[in-house]
Structure formats: C-alpha cells, structure tokens
N, C-alpha and C. Protein backbone atom coordinates (compact mmCIF):
# COMPACT_ATOMS: atom_id res chain seq x y z
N UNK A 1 0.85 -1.17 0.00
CA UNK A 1 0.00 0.00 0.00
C UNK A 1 0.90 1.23 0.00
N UNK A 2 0.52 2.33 -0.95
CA UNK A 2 1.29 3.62 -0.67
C UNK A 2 0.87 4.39 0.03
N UNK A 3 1.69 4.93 0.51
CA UNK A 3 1.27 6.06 1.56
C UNK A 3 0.60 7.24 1.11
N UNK A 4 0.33 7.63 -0.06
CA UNK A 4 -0.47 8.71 -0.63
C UNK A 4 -1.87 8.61 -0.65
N UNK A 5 -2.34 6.75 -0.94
CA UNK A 5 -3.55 6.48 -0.46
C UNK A 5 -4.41 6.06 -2.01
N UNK A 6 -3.20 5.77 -2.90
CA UNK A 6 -3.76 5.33 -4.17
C UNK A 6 -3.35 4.16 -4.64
N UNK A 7 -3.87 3.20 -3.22
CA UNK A 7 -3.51 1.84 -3.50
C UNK A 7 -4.78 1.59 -4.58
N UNK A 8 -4.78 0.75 -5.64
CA UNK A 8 -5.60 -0.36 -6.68
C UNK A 8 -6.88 -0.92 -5.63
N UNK A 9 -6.46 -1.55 -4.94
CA UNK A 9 -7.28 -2.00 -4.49
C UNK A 9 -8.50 -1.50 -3.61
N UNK A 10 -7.99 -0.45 -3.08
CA UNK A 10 -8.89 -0.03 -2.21
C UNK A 10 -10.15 0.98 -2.62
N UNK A 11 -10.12 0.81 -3.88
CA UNK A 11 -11.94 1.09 -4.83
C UNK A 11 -12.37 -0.21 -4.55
N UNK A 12 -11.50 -1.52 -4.57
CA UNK A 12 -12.54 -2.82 -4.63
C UNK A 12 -13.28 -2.45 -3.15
N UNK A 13 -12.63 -2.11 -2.18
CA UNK A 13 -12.65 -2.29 -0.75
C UNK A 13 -13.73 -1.72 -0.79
N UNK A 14 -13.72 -0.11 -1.27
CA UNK A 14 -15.07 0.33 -0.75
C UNK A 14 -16.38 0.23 -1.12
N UNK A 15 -16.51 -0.66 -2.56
CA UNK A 15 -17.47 -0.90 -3.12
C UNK A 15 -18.48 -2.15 -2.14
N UNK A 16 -17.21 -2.51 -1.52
CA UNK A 16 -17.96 -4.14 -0.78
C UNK A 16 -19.24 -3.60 0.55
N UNK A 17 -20.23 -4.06 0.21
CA UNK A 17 -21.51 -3.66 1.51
C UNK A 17 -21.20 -3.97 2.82
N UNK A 18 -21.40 -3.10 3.38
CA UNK A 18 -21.00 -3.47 5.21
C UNK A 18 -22.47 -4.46 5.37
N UNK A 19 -22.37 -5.35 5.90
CA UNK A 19 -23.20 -6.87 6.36
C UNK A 19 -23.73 -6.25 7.64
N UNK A 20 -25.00 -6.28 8.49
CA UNK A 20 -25.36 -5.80 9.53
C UNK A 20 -25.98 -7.26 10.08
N UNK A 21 -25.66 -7.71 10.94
CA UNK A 21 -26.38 -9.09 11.40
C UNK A 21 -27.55 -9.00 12.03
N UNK A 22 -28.73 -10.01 11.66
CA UNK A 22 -30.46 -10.01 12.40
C UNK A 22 -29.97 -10.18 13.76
N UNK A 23 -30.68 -9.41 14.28
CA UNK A 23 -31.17 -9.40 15.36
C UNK A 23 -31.31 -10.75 16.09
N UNK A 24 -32.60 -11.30 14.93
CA UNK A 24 -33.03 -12.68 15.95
C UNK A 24 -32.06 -13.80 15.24
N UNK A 25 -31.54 -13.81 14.40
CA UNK A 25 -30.51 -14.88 13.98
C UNK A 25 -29.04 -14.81 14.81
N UNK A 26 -28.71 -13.78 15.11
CA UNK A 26 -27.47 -13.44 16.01
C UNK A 26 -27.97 -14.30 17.21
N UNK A 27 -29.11 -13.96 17.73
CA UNK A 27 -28.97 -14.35 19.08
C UNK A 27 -29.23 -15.89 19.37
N UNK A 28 -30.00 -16.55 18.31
CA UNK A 28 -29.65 -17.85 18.11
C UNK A 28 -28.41 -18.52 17.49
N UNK A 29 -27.39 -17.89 16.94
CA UNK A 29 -25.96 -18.50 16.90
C UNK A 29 -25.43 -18.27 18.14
N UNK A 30 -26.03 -17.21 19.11
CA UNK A 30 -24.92 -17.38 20.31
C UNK A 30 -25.47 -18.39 21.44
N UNK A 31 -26.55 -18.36 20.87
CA UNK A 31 -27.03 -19.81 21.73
C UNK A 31 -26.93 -20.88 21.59
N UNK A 32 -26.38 -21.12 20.16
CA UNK A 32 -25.61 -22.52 19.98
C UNK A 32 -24.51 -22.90 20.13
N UNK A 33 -24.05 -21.33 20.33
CA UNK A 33 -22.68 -21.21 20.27
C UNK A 33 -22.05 -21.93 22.02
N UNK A 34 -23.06 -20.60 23.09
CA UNK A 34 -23.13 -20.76 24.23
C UNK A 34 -23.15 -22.79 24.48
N UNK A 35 -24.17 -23.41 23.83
CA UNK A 35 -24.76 -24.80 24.16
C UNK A 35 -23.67 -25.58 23.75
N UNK A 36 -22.97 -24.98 23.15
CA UNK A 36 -21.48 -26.15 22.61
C UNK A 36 -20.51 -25.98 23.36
N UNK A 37 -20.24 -24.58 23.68
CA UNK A 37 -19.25 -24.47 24.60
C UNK A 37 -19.15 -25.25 26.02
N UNK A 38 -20.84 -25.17 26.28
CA UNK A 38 -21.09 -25.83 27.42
C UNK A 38 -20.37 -27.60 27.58
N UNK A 39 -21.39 -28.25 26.26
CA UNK A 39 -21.08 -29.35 26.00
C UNK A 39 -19.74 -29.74 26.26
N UNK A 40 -18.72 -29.26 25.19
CA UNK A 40 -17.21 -29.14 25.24
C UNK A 40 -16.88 -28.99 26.87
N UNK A 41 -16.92 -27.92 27.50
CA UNK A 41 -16.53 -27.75 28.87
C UNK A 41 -17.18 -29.37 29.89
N UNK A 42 -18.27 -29.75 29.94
CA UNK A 42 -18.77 -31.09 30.56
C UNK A 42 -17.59 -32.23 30.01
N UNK A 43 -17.29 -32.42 28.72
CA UNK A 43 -16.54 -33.52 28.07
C UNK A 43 -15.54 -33.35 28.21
N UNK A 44 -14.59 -32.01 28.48
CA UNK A 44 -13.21 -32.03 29.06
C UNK A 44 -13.10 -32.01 30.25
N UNK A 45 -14.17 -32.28 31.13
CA UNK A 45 -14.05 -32.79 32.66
C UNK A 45 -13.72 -33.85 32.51
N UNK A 46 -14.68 -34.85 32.25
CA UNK A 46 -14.31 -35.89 32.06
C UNK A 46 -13.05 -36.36 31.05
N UNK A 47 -12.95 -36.03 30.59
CA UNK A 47 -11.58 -36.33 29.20
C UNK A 47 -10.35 -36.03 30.30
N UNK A 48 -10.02 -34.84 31.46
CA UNK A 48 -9.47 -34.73 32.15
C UNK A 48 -9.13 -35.51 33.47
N UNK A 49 -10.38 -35.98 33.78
CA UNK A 49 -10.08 -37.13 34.62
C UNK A 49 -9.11 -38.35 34.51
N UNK A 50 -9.78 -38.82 32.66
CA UNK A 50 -9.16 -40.07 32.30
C UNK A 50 -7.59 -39.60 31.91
N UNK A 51 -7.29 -38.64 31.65
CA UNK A 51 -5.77 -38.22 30.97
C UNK A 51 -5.17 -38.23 32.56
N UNK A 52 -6.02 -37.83 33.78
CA UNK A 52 -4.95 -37.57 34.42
C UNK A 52 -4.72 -38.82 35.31
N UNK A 53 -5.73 -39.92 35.08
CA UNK A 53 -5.77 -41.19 35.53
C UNK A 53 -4.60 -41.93 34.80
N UNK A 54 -4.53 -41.79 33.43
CA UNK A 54 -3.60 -42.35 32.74
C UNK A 54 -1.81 -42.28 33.19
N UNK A 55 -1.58 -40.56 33.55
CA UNK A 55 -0.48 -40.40 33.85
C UNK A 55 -0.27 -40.55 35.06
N UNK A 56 -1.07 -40.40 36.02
CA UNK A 56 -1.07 -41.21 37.86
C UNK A 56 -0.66 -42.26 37.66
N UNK A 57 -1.34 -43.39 37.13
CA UNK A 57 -1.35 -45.01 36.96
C UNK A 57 -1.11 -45.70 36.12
N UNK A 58 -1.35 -45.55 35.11
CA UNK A 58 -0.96 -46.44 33.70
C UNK A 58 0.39 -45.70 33.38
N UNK A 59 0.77 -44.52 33.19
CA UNK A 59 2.12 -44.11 32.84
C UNK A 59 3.97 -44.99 33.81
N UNK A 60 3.34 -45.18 35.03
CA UNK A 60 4.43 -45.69 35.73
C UNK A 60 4.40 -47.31 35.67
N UNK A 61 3.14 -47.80 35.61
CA UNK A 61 3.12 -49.51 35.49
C UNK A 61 3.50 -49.53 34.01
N UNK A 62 3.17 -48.69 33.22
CA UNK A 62 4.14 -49.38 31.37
C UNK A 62 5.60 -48.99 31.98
N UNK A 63 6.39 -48.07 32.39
CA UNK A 63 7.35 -47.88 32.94
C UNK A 63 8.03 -48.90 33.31
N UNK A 64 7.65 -49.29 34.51
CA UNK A 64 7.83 -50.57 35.59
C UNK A 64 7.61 -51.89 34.34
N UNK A 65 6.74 -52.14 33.65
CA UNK A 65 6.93 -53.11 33.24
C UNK A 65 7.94 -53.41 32.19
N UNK A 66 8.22 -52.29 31.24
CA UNK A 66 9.63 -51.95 30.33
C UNK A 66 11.04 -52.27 31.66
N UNK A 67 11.00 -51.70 32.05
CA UNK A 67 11.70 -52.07 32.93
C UNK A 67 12.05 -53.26 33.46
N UNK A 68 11.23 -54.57 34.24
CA UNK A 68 11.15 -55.25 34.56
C UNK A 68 11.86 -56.17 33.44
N UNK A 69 11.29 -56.36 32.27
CA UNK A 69 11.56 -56.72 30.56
C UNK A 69 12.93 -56.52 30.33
N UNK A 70 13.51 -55.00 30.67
CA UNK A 70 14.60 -55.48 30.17
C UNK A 70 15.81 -56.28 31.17
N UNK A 71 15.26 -56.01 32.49
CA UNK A 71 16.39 -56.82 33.47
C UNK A 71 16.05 -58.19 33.48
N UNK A 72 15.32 -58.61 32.83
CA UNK A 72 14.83 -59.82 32.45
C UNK A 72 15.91 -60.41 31.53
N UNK A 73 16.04 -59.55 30.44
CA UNK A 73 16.49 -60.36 29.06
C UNK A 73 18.12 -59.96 29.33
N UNK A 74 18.63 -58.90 30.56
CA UNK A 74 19.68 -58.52 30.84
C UNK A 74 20.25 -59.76 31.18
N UNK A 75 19.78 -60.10 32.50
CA UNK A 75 20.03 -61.59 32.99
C UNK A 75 20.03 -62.88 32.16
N UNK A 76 19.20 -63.19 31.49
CA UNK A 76 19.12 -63.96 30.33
C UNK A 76 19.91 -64.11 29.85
N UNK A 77 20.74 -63.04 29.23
CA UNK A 77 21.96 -62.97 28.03
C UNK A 77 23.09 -63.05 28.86
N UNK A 78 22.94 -62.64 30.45
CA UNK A 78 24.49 -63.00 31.42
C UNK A 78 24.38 -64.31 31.46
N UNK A 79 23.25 -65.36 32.06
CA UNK A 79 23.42 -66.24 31.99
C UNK A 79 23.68 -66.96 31.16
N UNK A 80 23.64 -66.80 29.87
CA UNK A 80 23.79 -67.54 28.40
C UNK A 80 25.06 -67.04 28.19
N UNK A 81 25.62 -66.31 28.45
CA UNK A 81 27.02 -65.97 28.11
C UNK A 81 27.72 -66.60 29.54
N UNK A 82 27.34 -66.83 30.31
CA UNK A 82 28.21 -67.54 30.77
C UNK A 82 27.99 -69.13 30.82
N UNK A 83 27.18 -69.23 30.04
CA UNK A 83 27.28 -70.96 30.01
C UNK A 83 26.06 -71.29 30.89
N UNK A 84 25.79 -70.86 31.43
CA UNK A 84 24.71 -71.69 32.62
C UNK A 84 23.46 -72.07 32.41
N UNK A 85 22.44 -71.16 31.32
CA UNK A 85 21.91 -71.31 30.88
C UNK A 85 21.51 -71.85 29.71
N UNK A 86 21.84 -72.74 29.28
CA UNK A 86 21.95 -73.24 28.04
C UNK A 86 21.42 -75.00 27.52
C-alpha cells in the first residue's frame, strides 16, 4: 500500500456492503454457540479425569513393566554368556 492512499485495491474495498447481522438470527448462533461451549466444557471434565488417571497409573506400570523386561532379558543374556543357561 502507498502512503499517498492510491492503493488499486482499495476502490474494490469500498465498493464491498458493510453486512449488519439479524437481530433474531445473532442471538440464536450465540445460543448454539453458548450450548457447545457448554457441551465441550462437561466432556473435558471428564476427558481430564481419564488423561490424568492415565499419567497417575498407567504411565508408571508401562514404565515398571519396560523395565522389569529389560532386566529380564539382561540376565538372560548374562546367563547364556556364561554358560549356565543353556
């Protein structure tokens, strides 16, 4: 845009109609709007519970059990390398 104010485009600009929104149609999008938000807010309670159940409890027992697995197969391969197991 130039600073003199004889950008091209800005005849398209002013030709375009300013949009004024109904009255009664506005206030029923914000009431659907409002009723979803709601929805959404109820389902990330719950969605929050289970995420934070997951990382309390299920995050440290897959842990623990990776774990467990590999001192498993650690031992395994000492004992097979040293003969005992075999």
């Amino acid at each position: 845009m130039t600073s003199d104010g004889t950008d091209p485009k800005a005849g398209g600009l002013r030709r375009l109609a300013v949009l004024t929104p109904e009255p009664g149609r506005s206030e029923s999008v914000r009431a659907r709007c409002r009723s979803q938000l709601e929805q959404s807010r109820r389902r990330e309670g719950s969605t929050g519970q289970v995420a934070e159940f997951a990382w309390r409890v299920l995050a440290p027992v897959v842990v623990g059990a990776f774990c467990v697995f590999y001192v498993a197969v650690l031992v395994a391969t000492t004992l097979r390398l040293e003969g005992l197991f075999d």
